[in-house]
Each structure stands twice: as C-alpha cells, then as structure tokens.
C-alpha atoms as a PDB file:
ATOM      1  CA  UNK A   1      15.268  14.853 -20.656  1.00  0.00           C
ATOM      2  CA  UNK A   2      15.894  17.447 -18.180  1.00  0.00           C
ATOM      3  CA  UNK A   3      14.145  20.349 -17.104  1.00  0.00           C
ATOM      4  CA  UNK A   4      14.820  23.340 -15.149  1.00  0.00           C
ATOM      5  CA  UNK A   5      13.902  22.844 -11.738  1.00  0.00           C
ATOM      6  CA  UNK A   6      12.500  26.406 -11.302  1.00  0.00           C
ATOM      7  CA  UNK A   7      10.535  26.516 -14.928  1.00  0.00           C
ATOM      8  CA  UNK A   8       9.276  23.096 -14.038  1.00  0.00           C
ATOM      9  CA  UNK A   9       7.936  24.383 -10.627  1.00  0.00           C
ATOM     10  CA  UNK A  10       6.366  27.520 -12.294  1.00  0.00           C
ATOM     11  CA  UNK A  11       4.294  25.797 -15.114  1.00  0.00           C
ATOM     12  CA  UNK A  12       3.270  23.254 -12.572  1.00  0.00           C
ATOM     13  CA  UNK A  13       2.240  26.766 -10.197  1.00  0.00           C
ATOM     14  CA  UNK A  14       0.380  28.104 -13.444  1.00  0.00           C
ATOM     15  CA  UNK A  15      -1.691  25.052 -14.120  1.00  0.00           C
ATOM     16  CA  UNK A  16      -2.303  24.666 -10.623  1.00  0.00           C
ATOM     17  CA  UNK A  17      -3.515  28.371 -10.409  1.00  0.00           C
ATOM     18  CA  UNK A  18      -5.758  27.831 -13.659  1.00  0.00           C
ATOM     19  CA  UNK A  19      -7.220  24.657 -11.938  1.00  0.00           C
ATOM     20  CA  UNK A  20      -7.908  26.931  -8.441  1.00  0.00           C
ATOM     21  CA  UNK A  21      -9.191  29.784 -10.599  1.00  0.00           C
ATOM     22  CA  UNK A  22     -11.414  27.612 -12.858  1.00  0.00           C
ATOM     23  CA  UNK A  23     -12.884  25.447  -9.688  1.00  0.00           C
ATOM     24  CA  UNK A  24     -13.728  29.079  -8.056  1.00  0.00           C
ATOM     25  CA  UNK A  25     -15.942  29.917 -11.043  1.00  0.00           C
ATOM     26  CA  UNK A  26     -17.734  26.708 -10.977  1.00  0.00           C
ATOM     27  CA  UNK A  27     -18.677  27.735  -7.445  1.00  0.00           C
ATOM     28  CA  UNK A  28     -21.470  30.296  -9.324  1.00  0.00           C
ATOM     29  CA  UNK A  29     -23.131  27.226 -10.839  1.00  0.00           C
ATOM     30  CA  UNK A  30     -26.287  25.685  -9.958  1.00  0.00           C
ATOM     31  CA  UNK A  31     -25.780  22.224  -8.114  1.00  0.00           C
ATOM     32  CA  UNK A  32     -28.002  20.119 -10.282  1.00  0.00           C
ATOM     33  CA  UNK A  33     -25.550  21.500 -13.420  1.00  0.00           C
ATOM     34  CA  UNK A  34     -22.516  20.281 -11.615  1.00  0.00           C
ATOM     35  CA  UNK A  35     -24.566  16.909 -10.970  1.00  0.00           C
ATOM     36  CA  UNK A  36     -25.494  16.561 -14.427  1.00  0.00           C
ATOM     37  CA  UNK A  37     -24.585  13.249 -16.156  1.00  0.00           C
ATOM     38  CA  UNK A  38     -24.150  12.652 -19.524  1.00  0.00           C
ATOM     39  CA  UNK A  39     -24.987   9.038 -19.292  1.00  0.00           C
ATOM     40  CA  UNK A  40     -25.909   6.879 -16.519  1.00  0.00           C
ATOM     41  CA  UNK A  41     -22.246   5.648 -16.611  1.00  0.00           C
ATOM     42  CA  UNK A  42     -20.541   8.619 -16.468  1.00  0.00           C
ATOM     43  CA  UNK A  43     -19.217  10.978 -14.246  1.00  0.00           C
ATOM     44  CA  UNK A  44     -20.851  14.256 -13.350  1.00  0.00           C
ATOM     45  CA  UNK A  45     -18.654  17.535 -12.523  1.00  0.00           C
ATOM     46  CA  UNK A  46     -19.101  17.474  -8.634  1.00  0.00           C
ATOM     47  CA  UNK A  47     -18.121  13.383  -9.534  1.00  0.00           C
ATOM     48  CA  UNK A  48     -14.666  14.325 -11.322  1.00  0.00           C
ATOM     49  CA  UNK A  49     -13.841  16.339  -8.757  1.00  0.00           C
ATOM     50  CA  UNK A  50     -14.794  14.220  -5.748  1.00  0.00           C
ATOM     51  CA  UNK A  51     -12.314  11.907  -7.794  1.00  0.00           C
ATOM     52  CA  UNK A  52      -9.738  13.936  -7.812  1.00  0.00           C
ATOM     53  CA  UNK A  53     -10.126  15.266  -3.915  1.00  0.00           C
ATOM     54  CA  UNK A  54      -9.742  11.679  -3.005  1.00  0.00           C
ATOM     55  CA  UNK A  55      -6.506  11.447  -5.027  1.00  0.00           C
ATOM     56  CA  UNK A  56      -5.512  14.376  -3.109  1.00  0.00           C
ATOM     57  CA  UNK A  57      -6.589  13.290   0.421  1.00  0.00           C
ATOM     58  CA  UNK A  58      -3.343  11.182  -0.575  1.00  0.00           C
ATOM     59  CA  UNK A  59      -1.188  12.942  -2.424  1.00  0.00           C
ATOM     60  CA  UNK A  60      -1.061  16.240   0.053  1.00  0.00           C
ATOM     61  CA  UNK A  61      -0.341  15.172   3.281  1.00  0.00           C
ATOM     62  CA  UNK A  62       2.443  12.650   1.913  1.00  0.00           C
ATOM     63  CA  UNK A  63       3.765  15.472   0.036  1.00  0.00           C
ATOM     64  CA  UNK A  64       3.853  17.744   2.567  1.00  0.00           C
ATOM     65  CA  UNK A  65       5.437  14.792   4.872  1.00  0.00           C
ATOM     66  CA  UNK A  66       8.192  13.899   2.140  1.00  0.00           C
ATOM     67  CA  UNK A  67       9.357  17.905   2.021  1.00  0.00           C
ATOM     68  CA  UNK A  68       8.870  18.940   5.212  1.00  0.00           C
ATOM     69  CA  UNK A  69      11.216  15.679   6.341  1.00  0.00           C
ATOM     70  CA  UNK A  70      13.668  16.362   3.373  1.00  0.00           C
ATOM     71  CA  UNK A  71      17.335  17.416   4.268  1.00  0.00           C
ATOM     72  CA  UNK A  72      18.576  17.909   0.488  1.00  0.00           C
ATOM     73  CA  UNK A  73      18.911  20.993  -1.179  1.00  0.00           C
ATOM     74  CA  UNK A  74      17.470  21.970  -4.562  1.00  0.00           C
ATOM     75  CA  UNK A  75      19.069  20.923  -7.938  1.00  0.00           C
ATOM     76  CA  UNK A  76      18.911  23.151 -10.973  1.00  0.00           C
ATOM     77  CA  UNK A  77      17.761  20.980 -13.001  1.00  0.00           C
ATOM     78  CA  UNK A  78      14.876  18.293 -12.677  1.00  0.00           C
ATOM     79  CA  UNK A  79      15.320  14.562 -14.537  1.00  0.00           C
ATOM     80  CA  UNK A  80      12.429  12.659 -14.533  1.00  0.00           C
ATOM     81  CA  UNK A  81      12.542   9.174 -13.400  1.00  0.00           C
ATOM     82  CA  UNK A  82      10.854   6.466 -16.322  1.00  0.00           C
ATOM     83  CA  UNK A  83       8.194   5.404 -14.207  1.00  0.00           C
ATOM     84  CA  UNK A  84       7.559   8.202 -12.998  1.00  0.00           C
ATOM     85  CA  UNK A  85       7.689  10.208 -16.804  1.00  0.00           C
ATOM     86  CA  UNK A  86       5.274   7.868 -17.847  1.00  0.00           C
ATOM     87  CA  UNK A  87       2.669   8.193 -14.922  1.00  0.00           C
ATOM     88  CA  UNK A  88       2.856  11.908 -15.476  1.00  0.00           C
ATOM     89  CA  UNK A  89       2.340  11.864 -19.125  1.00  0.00           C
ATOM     90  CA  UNK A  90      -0.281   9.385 -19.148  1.00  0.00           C
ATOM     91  CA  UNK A  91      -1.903  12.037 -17.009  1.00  0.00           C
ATOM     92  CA  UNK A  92      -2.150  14.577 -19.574  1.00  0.00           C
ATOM     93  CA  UNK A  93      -5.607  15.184 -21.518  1.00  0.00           C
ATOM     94  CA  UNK A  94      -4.822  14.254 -25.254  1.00  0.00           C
ATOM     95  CA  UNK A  95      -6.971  15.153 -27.911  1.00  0.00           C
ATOM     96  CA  UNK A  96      -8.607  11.150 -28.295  1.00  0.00           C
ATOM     97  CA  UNK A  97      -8.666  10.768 -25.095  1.00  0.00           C
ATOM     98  CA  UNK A  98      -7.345   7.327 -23.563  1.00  0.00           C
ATOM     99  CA  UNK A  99     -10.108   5.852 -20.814  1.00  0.00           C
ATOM    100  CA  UNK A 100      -8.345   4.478 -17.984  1.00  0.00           C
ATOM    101  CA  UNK A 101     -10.277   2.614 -15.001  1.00  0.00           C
ATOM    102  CA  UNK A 102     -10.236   3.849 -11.782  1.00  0.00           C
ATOM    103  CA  UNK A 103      -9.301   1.903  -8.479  1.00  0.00           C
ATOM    104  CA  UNK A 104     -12.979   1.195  -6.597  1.00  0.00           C
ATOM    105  CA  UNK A 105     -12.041   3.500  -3.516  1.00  0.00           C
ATOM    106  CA  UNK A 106     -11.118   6.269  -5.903  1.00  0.00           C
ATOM    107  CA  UNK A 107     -14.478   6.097  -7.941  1.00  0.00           C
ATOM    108  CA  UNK A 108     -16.922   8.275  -6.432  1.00  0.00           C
ATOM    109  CA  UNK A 109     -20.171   7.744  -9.671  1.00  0.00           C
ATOM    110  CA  UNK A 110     -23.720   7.723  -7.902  1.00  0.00           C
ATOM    111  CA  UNK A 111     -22.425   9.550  -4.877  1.00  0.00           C
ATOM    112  CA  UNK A 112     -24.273  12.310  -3.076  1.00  0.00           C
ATOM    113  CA  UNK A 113     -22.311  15.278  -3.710  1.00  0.00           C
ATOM    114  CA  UNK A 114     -23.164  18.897  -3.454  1.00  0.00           C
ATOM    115  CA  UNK A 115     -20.550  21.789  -3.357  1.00  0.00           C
ATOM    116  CA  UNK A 116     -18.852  20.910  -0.362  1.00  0.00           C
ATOM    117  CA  UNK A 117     -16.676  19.143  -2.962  1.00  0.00           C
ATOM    118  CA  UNK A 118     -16.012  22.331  -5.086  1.00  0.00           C
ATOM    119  CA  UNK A 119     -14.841  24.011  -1.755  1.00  0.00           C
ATOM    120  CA  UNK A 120     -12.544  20.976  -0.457  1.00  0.00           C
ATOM    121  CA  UNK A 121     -11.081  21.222  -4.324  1.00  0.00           C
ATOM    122  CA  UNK A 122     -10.207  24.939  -4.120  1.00  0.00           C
ATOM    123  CA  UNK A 123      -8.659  24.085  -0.892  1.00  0.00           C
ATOM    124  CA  UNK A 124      -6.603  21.487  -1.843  1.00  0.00           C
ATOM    125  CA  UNK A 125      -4.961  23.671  -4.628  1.00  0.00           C
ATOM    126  CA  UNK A 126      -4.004  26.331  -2.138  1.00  0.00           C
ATOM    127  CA  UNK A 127      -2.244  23.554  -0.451  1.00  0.00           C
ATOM    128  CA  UNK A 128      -0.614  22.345  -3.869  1.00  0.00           C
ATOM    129  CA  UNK A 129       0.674  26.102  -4.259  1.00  0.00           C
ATOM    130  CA  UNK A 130       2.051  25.938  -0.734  1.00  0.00           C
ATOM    131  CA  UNK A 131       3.577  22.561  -1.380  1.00  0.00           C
ATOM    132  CA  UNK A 132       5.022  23.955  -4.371  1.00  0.00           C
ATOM    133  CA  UNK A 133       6.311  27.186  -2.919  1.00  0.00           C
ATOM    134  CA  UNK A 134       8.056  24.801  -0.619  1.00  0.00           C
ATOM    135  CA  UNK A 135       9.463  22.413  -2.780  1.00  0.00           C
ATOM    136  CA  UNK A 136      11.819  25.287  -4.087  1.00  0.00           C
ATOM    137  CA  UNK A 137      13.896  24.409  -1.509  1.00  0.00           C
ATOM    138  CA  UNK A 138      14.855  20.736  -1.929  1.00  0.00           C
ATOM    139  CA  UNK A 139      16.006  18.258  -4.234  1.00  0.00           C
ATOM    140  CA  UNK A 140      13.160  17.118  -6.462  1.00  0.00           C
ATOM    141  CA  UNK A 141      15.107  14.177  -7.254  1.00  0.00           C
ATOM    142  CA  UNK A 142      16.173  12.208  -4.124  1.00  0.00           C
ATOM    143  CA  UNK A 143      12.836  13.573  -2.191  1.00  0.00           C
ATOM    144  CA  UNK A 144      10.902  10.444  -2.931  1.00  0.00           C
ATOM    145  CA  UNK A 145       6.810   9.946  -1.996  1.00  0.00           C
ATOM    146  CA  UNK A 146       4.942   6.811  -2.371  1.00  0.00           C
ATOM    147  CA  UNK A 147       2.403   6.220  -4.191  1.00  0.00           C
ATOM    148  CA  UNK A 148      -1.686   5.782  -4.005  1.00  0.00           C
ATOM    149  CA  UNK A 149      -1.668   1.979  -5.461  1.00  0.00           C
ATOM    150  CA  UNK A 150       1.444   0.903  -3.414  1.00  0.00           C
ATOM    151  CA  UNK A 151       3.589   2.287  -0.206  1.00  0.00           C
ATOM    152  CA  UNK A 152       6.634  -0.316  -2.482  1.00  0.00           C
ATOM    153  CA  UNK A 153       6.942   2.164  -4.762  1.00  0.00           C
ATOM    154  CA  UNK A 154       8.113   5.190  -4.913  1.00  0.00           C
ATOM    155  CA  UNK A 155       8.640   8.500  -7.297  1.00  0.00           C
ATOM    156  CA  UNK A 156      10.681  11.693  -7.558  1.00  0.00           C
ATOM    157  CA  UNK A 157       8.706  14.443  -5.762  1.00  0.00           C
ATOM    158  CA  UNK A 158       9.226  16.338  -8.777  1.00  0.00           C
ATOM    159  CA  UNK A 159       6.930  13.127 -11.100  1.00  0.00           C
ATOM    160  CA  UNK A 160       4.665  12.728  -7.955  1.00  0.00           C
ATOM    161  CA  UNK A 161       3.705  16.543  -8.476  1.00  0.00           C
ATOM    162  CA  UNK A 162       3.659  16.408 -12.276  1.00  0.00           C
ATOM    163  CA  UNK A 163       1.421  13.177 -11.653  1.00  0.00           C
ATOM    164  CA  UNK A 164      -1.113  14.808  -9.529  1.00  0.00           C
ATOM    165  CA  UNK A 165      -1.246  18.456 -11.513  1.00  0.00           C
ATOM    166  CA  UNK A 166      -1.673  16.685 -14.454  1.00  0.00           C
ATOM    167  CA  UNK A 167      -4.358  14.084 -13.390  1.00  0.00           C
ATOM    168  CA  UNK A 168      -5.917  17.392 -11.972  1.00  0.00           C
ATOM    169  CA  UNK A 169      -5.505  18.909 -15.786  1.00  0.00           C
ATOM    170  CA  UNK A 170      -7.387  15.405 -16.900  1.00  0.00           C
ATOM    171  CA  UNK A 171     -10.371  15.790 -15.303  1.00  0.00           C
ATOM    172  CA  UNK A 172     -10.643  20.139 -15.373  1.00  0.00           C
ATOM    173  CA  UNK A 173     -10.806  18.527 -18.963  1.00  0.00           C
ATOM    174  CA  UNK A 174     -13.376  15.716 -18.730  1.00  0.00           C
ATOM    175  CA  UNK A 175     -15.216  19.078 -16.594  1.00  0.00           C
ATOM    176  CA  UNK A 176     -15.279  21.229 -19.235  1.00  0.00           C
ATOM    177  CA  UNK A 177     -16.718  18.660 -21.701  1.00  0.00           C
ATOM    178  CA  UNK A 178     -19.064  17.623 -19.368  1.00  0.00           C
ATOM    179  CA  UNK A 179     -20.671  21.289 -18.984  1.00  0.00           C
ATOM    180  CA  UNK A 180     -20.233  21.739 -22.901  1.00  0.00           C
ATOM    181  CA  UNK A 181     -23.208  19.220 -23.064  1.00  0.00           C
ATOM    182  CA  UNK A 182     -25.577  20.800 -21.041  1.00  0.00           C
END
C-alpha cells in the first residue's frame, strides 16, 4: 500500500486538529467529571490523557530530533513499513474494542491529576501540528525514530506519526465513552 505523502500528512493534521479542538472543550468541564471512573479499574478522562501525555513526553522530542537532523527530501508517496503498519493500525479505535495492557511507567490509574494534564495535552498537539508542518519537507521513509519499548527498533517517521495520532484517536475514544456514562 502506498499513500500520498501530502494526503497522508493532512488527515493525520485533521485528526490531530479534532484531538486539539476536542481536548480544548474538555477544558469547560468540572474536574471531578474528568476524574470520574467508571470502575475502580478503569481509567478516568484526566487518566487517558495523562496516558497519552506520557506517550508523548516520548514521541515529541524524538520526533522533532529525527526531522530536525534529517538531510532527505520528501517522497510523493508514503509506504508503510509492516511493523510499523501494524503498530499504527492496532492503534485505531474499532468498534469491539481490543484491550491492550499498558507498560507500568505509561499507566498513570489512581494518580492525582487535575487539569494541568488537559493543558500539557493541548500543548502537545500544537507541537504535533508543528512536527507535522515540518515533516513536509523530508522523506517519511528513510527518517527513522525509535521507539517507546526499545531504542533497537526503529520505524518510518511517517508509522511513528500514524502510531502516535492514532493511539491519540484511541483514547479521545475511550474519553468520549467515559463521559457518555456520567
């Protein structure tokens, strides 16, 4: 499969934009909805999103280190690699959705969180949207990042950024269910 590099950095743009916008509106909530819990097990909203920030504490400067370091020049078209394709569609919210465990450091259930979180969220999708402003100018291909559960291996830029915008897409999910049982 291959994609246009430009249409592939646009829908990843939009999503990311519907993620910013959606995390902005949350902001008008009360803090004890966004630290609701469905069960004692679960994660609350501020909790799904803590989740994700640490994923991006990761993900964002090694992005930004992998382009801003990258001599190549952008491809028209994008192929993803396998790993990489599957990471990034395991990622996306499905209708039955598959439960996946999270590594320890990246779990953040019975934390203290208020909406510091929300705000350090919103800010790390303006950086996304800079990263992939930036990323127009390189090869998505042979730009290569590691990866949160090992520096051995490593994916396209292009599947490290469908990765993380769709993990983001995962949990807005998982949010949006969350407040639907309030």
């Amino acid at each position: 499969m291959k994609i246009s590099t430009t249409q592939l950095l646009e829908e990843l743009k939009d999503r990311t934009e519907n993620h910013l916008q959606y995390a902005q509106t949350l902001l008008q909530k009360p803090e004890n909805e966004l630290n609701f819990r469905i069960s004692t097990d679960s994660w609350s909203v501020l909790e799904c999103l803590e989740h994700l920030n640490r994923y991006g504490d990761f993900y964002i400067p090694e992005i930004s280190h992998r382009i801003s370091s990258s001599a190549t020049s952008p491809q028209a078209t994008f192929k993803p690699g396998i790993l990489g394709n599957y990471f990034a569609k395991s990622m996306l919210p499905k209708e039955k959705l598959n439960k996946m465990k999270t590594l320890k450091a990246m779990n953040p259930i019975h934390s203290q969180l208020n909406k510091d979180v929300l705000n350090e969220f919103v800010k790390q999708q303006q950086l996304l949207l800079e990263l992939l402003e930036k990323a127009q100018h390189i090869d998505l291909e042979k730009t290569k990042t590691a990866i949160s559960i090992s520096k051995l291996i490593t994916l396209k830029l292009g599947d490290t950024f469908r990765f993380v915008i769709y993990h983001n897409e995962r949990h807005i999910a998982q949010v949006e269910r969350i407040l639907n049982n309030i």
